[in-house]
PDB file of N, CA and C in Angstrom:
ATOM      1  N   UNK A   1      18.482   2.820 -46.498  1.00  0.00           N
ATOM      2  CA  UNK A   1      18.668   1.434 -46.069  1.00  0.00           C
ATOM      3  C   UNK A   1      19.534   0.614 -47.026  1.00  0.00           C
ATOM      4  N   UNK A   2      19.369   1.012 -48.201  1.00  0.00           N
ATOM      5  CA  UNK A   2      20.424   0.634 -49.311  1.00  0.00           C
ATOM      6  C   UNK A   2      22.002   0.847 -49.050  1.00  0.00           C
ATOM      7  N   UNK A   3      21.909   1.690 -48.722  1.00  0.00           N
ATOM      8  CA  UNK A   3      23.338   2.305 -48.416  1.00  0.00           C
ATOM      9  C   UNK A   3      23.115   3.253 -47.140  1.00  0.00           C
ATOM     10  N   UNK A   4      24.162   1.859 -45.932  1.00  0.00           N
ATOM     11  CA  UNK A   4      23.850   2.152 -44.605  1.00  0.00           C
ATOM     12  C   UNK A   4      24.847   3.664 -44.322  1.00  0.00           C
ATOM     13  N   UNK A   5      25.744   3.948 -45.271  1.00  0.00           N
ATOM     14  CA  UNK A   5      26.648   4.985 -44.998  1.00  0.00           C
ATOM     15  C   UNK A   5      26.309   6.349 -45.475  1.00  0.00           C
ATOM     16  N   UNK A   6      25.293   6.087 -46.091  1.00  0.00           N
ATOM     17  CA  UNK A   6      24.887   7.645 -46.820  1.00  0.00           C
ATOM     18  C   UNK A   6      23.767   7.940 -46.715  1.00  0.00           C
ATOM     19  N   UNK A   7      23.465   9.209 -46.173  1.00  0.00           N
ATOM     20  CA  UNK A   7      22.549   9.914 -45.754  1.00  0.00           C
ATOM     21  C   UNK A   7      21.826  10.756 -46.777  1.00  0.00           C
ATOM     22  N   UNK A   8      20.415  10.841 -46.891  1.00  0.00           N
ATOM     23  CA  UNK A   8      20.012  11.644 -47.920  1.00  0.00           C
ATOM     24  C   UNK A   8      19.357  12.887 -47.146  1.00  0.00           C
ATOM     25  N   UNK A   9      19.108  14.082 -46.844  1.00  0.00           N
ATOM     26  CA  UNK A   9      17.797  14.976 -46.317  1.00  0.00           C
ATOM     27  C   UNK A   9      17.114  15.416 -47.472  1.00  0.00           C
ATOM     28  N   UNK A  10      15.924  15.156 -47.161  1.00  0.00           N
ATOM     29  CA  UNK A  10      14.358  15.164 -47.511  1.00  0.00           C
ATOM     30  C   UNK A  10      14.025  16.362 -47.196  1.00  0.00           C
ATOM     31  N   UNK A  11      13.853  17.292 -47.587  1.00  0.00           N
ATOM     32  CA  UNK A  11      13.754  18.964 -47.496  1.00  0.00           C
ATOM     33  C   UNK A  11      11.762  18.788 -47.191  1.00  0.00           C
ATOM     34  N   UNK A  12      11.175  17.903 -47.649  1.00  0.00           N
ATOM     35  CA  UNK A  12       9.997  17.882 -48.113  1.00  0.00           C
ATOM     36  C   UNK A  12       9.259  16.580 -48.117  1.00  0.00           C
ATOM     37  N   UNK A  13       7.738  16.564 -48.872  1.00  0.00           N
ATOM     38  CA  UNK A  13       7.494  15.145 -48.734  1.00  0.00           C
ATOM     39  C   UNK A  13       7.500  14.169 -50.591  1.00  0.00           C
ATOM     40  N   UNK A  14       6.715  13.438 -50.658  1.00  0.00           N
ATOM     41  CA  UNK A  14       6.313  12.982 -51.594  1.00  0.00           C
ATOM     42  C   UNK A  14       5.206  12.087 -51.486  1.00  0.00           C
ATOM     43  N   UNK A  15       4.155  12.494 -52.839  1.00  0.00           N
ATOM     44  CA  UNK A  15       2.942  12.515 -52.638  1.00  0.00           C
ATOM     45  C   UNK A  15       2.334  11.726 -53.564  1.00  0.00           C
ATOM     46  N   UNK A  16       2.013  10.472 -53.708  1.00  0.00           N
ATOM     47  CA  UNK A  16       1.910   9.375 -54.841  1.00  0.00           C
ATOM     48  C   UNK A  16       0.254   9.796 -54.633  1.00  0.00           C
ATOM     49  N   UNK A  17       0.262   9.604 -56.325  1.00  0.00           N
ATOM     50  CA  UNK A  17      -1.126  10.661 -56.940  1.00  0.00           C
ATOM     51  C   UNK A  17      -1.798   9.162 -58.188  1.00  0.00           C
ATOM     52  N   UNK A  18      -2.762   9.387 -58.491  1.00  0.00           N
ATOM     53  CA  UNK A  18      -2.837   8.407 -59.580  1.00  0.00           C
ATOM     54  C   UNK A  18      -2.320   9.106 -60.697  1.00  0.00           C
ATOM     55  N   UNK A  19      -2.108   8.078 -61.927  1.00  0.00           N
ATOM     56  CA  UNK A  19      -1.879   8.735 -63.358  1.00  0.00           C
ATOM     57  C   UNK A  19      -2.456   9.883 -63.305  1.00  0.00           C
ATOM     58  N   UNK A  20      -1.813  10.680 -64.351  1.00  0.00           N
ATOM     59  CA  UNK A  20      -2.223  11.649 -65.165  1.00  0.00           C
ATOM     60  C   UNK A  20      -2.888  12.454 -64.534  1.00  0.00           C
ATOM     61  N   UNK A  21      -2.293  12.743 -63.126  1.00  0.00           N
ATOM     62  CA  UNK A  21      -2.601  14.007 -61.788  1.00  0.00           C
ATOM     63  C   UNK A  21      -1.375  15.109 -61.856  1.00  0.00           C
ATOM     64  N   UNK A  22      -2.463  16.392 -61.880  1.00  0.00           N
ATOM     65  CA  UNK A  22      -2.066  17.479 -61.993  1.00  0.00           C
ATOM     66  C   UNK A  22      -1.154  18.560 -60.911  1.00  0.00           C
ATOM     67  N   UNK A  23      -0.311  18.576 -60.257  1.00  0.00           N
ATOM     68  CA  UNK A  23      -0.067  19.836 -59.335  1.00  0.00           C
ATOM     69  C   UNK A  23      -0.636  20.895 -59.365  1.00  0.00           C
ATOM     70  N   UNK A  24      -0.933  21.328 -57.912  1.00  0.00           N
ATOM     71  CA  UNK A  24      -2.005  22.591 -57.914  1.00  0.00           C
ATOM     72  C   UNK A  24      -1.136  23.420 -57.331  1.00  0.00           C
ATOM     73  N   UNK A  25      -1.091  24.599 -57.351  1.00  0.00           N
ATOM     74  CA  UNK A  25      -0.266  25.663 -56.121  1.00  0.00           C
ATOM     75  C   UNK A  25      -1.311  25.612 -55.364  1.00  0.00           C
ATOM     76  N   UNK A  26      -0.328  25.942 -54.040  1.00  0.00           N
ATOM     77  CA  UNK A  26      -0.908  25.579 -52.459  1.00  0.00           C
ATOM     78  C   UNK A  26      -1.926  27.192 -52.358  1.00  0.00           C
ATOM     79  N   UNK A  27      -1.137  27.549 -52.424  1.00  0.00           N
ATOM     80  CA  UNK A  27      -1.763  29.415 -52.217  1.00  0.00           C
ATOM     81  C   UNK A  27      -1.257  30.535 -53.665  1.00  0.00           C
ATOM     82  N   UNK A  28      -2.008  31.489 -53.618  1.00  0.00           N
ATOM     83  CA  UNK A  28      -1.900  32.479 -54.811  1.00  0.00           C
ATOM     84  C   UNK A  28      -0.061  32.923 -54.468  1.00  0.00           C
ATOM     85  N   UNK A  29       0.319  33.157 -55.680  1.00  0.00           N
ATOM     86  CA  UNK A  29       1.728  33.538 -55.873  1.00  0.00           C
ATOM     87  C   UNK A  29       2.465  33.945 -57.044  1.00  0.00           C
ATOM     88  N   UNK A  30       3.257  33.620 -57.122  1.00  0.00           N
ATOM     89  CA  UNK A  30       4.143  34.247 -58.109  1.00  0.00           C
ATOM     90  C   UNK A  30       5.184  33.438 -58.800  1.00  0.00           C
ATOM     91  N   UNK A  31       5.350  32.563 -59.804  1.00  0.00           N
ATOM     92  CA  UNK A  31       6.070  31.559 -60.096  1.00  0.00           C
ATOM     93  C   UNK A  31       7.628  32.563 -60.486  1.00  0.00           C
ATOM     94  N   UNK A  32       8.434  31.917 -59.414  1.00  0.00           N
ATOM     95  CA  UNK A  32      10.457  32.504 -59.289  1.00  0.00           C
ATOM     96  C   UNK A  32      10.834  31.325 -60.086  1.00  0.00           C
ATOM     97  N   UNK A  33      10.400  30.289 -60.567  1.00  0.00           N
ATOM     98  CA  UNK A  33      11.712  29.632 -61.175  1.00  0.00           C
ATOM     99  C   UNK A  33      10.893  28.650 -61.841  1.00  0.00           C
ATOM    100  N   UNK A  34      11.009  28.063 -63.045  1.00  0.00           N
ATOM    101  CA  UNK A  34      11.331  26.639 -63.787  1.00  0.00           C
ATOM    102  C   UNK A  34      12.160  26.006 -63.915  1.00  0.00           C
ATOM    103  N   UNK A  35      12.559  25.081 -63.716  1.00  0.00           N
ATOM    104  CA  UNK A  35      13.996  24.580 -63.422  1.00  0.00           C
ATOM    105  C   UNK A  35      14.074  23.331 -64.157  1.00  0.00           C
ATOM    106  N   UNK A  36      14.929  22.995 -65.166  1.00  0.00           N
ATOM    107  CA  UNK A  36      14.536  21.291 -65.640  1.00  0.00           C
ATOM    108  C   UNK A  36      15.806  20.856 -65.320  1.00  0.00           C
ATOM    109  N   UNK A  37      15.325  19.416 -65.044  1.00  0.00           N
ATOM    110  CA  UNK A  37      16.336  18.673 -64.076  1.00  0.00           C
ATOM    111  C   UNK A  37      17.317  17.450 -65.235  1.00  0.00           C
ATOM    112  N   UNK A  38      17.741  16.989 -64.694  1.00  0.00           N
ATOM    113  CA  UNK A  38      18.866  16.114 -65.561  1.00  0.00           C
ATOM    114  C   UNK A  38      17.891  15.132 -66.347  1.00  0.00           C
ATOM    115  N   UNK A  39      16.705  14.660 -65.274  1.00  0.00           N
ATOM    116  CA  UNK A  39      16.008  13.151 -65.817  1.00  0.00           C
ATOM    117  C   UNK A  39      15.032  13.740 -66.679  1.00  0.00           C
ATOM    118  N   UNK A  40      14.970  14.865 -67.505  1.00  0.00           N
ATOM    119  CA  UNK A  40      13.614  15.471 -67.716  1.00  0.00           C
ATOM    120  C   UNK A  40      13.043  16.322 -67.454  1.00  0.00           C
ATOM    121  N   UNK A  41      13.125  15.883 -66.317  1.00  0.00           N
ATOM    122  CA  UNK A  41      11.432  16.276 -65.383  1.00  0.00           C
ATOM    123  C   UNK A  41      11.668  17.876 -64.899  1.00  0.00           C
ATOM    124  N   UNK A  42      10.916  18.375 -64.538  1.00  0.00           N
ATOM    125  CA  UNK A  42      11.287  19.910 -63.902  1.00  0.00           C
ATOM    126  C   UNK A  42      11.030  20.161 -62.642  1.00  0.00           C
ATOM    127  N   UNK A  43      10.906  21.038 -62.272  1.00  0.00           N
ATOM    128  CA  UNK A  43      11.050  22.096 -60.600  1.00  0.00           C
ATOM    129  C   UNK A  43      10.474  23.342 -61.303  1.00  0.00           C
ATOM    130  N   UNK A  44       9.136  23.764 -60.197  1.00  0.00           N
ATOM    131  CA  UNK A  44       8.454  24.719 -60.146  1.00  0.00           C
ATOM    132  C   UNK A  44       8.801  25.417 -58.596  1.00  0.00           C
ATOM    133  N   UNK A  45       8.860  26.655 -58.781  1.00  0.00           N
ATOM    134  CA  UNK A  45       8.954  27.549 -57.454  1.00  0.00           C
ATOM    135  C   UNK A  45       8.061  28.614 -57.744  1.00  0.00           C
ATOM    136  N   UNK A  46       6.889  28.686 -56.486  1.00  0.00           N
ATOM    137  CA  UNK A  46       6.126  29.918 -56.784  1.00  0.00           C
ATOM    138  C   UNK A  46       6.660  30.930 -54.923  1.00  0.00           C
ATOM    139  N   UNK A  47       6.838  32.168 -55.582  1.00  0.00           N
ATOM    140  CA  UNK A  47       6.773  32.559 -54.231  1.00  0.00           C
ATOM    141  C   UNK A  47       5.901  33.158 -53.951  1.00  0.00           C
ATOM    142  N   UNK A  48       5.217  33.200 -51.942  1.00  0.00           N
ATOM    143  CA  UNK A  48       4.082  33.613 -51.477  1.00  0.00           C
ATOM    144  C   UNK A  48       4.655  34.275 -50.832  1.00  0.00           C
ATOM    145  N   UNK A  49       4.961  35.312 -50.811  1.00  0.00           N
ATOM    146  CA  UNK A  49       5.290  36.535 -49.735  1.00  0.00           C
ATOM    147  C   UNK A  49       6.780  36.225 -49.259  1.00  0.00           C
ATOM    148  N   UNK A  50       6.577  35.719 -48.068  1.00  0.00           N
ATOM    149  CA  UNK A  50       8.169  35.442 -47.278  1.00  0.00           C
ATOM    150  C   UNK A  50       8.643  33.637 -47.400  1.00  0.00           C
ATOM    151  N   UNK A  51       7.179  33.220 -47.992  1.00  0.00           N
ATOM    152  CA  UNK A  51       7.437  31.634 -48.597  1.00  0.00           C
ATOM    153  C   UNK A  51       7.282  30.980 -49.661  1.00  0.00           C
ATOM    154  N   UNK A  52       8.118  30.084 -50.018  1.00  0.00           N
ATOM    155  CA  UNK A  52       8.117  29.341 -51.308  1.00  0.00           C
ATOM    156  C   UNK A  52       7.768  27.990 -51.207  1.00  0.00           C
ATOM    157  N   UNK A  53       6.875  27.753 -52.294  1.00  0.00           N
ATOM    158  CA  UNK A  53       6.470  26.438 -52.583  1.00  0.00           C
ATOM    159  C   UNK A  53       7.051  25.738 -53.637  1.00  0.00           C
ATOM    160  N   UNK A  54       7.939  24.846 -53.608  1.00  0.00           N
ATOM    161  CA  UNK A  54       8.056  24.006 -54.346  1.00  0.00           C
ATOM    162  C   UNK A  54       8.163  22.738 -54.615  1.00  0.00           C
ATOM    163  N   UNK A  55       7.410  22.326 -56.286  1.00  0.00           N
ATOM    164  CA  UNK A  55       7.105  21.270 -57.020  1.00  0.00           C
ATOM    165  C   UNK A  55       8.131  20.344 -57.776  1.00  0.00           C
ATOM    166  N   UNK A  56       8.590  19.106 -57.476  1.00  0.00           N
ATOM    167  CA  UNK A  56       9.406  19.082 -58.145  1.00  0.00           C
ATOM    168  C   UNK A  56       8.583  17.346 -58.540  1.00  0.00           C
ATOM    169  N   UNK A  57       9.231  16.761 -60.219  1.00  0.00           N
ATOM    170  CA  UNK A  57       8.863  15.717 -60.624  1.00  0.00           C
ATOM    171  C   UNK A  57       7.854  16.222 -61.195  1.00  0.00           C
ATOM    172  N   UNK A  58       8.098  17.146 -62.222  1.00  0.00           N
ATOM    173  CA  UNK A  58       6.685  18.155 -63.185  1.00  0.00           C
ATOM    174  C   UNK A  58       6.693  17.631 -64.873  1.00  0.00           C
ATOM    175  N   UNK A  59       6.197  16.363 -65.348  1.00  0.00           N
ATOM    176  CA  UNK A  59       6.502  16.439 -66.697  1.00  0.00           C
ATOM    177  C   UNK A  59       5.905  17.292 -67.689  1.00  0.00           C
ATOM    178  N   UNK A  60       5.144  17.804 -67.107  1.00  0.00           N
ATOM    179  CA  UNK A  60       4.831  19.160 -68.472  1.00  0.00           C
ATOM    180  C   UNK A  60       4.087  20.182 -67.641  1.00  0.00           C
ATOM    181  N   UNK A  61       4.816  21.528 -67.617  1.00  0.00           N
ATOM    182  CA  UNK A  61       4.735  22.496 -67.109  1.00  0.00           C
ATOM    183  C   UNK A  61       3.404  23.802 -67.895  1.00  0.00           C
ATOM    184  N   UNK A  62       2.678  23.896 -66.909  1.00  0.00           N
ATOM    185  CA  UNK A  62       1.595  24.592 -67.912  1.00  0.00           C
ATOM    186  C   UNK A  62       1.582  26.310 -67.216  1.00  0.00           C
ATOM    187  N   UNK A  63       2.944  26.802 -66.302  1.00  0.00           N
ATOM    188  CA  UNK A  63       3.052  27.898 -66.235  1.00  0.00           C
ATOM    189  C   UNK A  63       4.269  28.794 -66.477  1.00  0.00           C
ATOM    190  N   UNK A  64       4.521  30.043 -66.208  1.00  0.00           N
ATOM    191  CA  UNK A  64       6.158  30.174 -66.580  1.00  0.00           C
ATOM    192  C   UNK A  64       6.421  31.428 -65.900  1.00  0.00           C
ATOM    193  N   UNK A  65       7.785  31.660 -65.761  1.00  0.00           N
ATOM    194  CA  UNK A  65       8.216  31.978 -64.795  1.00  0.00           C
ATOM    195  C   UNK A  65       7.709  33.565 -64.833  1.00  0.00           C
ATOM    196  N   UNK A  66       7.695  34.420 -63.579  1.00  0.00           N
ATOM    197  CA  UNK A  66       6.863  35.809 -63.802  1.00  0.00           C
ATOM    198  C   UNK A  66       5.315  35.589 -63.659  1.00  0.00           C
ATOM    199  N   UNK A  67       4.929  34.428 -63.851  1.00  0.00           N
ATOM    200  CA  UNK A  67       3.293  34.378 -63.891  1.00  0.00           C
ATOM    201  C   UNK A  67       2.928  34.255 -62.401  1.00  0.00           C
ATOM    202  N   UNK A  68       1.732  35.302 -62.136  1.00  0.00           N
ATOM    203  CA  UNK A  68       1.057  35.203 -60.895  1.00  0.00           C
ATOM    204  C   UNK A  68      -0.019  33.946 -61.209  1.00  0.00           C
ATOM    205  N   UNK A  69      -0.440  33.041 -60.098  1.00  0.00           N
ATOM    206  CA  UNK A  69      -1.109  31.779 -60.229  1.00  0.00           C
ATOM    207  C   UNK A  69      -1.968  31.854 -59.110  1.00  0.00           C
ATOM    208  N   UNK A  70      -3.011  31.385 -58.592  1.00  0.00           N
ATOM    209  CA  UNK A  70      -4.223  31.625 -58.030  1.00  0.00           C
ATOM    210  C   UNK A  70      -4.027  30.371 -56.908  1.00  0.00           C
ATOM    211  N   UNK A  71      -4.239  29.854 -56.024  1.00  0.00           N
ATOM    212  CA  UNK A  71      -5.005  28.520 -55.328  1.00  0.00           C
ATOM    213  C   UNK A  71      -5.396  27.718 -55.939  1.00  0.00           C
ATOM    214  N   UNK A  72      -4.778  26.420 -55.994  1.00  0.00           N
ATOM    215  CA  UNK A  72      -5.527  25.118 -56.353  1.00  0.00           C
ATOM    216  C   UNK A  72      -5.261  25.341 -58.198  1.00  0.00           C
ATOM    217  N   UNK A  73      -5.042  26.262 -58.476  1.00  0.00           N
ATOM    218  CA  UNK A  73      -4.207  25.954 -60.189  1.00  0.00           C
ATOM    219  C   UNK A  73      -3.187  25.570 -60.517  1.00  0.00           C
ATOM    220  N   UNK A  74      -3.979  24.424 -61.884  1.00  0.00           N
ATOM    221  CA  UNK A  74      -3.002  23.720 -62.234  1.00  0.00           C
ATOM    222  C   UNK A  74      -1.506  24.231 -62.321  1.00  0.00           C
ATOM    223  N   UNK A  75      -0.704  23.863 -61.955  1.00  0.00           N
ATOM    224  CA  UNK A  75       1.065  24.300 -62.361  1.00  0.00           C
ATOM    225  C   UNK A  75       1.444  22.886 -63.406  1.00  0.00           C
ATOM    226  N   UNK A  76       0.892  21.945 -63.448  1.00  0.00           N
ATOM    227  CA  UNK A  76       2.096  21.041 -64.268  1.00  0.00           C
ATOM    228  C   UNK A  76       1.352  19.639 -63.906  1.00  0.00           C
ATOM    229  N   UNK A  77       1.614  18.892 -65.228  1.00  0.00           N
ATOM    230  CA  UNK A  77       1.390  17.336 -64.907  1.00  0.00           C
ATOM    231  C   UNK A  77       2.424  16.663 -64.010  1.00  0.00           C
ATOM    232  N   UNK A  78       1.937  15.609 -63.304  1.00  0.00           N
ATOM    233  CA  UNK A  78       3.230  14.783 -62.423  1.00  0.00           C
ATOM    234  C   UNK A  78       3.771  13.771 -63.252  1.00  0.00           C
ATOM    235  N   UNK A  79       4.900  13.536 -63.360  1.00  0.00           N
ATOM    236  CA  UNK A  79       5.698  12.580 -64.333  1.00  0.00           C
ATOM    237  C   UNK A  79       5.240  11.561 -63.715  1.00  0.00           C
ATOM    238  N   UNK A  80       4.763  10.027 -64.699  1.00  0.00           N
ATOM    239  CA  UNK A  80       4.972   8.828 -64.074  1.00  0.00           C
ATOM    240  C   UNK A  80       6.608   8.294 -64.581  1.00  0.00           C
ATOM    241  N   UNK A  81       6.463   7.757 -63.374  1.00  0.00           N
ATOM    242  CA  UNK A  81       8.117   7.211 -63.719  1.00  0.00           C
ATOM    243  C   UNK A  81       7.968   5.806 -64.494  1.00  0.00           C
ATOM    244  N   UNK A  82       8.776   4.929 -64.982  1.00  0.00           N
ATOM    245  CA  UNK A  82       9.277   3.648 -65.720  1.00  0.00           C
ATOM    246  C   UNK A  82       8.226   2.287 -64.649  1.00  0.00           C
ATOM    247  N   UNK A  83       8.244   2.657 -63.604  1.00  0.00           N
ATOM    248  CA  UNK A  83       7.256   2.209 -62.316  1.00  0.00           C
ATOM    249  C   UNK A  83       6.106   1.513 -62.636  1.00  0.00           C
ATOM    250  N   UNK A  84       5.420   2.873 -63.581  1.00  0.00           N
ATOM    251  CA  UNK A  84       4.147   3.491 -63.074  1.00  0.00           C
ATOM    252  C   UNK A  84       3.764   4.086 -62.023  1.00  0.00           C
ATOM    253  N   UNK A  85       4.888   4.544 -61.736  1.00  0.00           N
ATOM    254  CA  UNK A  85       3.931   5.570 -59.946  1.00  0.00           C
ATOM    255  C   UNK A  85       4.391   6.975 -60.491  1.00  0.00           C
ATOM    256  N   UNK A  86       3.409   7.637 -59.892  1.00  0.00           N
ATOM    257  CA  UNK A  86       3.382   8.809 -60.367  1.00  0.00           C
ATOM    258  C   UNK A  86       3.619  10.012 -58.841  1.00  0.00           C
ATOM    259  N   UNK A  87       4.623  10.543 -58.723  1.00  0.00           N
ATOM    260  CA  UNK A  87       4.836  11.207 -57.193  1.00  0.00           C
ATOM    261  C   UNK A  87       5.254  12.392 -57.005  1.00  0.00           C
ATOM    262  N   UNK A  88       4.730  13.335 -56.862  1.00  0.00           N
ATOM    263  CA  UNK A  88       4.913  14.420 -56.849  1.00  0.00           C
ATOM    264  C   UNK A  88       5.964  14.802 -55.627  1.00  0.00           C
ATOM    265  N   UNK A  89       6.715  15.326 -55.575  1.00  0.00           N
ATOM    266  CA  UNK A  89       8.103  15.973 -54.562  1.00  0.00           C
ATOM    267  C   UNK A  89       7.747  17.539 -54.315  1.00  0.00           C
ATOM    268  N   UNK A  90       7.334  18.093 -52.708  1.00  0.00           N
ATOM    269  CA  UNK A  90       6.588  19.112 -52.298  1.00  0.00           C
ATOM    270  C   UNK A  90       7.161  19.843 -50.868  1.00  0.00           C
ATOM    271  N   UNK A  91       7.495  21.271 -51.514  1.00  0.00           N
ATOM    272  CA  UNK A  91       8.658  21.695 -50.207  1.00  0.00           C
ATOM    273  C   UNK A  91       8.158  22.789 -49.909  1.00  0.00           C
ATOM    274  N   UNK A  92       8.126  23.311 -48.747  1.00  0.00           N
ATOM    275  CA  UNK A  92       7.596  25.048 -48.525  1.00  0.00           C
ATOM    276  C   UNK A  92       8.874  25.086 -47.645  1.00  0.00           C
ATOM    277  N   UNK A  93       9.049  26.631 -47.633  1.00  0.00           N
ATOM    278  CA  UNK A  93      10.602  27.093 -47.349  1.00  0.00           C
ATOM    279  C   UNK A  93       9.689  28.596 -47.233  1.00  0.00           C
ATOM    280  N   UNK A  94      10.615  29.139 -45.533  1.00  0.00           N
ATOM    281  CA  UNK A  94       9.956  30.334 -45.339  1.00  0.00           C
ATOM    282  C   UNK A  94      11.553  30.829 -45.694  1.00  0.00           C
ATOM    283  N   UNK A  95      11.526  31.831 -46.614  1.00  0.00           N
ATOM    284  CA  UNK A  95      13.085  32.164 -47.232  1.00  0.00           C
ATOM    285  C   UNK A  95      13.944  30.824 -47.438  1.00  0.00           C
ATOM    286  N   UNK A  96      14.854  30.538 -46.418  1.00  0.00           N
ATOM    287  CA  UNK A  96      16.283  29.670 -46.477  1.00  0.00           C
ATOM    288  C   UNK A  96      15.678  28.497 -45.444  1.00  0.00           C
ATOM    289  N   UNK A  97      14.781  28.856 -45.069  1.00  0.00           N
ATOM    290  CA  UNK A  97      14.506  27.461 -43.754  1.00  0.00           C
ATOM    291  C   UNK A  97      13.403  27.128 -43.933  1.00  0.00           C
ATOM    292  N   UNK A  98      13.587  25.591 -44.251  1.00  0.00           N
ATOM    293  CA  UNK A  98      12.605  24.647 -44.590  1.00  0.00           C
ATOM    294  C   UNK A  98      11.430  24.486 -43.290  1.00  0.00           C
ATOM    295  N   UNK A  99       9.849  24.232 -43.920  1.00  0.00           N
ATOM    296  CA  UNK A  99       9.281  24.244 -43.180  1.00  0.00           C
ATOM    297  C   UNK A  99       8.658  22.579 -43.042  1.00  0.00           C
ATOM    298  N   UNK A 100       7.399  22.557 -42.628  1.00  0.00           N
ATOM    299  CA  UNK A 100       6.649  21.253 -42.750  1.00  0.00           C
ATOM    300  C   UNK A 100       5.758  21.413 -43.356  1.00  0.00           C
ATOM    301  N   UNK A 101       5.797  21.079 -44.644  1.00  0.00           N
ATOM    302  CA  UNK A 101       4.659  21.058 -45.652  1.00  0.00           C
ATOM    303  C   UNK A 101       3.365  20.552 -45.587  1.00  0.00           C
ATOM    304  N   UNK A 102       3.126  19.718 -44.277  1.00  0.00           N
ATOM    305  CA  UNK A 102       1.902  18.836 -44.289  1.00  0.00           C
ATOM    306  C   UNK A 102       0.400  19.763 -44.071  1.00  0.00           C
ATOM    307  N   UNK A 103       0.948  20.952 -43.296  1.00  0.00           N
ATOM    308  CA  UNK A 103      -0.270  21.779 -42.854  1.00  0.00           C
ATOM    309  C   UNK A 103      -0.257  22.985 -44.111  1.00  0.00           C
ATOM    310  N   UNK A 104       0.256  22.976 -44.920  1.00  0.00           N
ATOM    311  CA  UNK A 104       0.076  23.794 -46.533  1.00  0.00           C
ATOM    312  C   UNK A 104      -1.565  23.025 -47.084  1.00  0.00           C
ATOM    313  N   UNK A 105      -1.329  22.043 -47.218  1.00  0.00           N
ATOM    314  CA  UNK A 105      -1.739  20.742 -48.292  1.00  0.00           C
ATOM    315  C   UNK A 105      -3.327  21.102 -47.763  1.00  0.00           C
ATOM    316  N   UNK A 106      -4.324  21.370 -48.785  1.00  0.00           N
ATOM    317  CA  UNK A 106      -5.700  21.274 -49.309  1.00  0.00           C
ATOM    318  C   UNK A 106      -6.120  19.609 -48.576  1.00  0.00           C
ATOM    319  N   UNK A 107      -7.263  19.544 -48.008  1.00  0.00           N
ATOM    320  CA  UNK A 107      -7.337  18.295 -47.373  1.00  0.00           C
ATOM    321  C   UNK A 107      -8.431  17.481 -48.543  1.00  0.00           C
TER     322      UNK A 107
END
């Protein structure tokens, strides 16, 4: 809405958490990537078979790459931003094609 000419796609959602909330992996897997990003912050990818979950907006990463990870374990604190909001960025991808993350998510 800022800028009526440029388009962003949203691969995923984002998930405003209180302070000092943890990311969990969705399902048991296999962490493919750590990734740190320009602002800091990092990108977690675990893969589950033919799908990948990924975390992005991770300020401190408590797994590494090669590590198998269980359900509902911790992967990483969520950065608060300059804000104070703290928002986790959450994508599942079956290979190359993005899915809808909402029916992953622990209720």
């Amino acid at each position: 809405p800022v800028l009526p000419d440029i388009k962003i796609k949203n691969n995923g959602i984002d998930i405003s958490s209180p302070s000092g909330s943890n990311a969990r992996a969705i399902y048991e897997g296999n962490v493919s990537a750590v990734i740190s990003a320009p602002n800091g912050t990092s990108m977690i990818m675990i893969r589950h078979g033919e799908y990948l979950s990924v975390y992005s907006n991770i300020n401190q990463v408590f797994v590494k790459k090669g590590e198998n990870v269980t359900a509902k374990q911790n992967i990483g604190s969520v950065y608060k931003n300059d804000e104070g909001a703290t928002i986790l960025h959450f994508e599942i991808w079956k290979e190359k094609e993005p899915q809808n993350p909402e029916s992953w998510i622990s209720r």
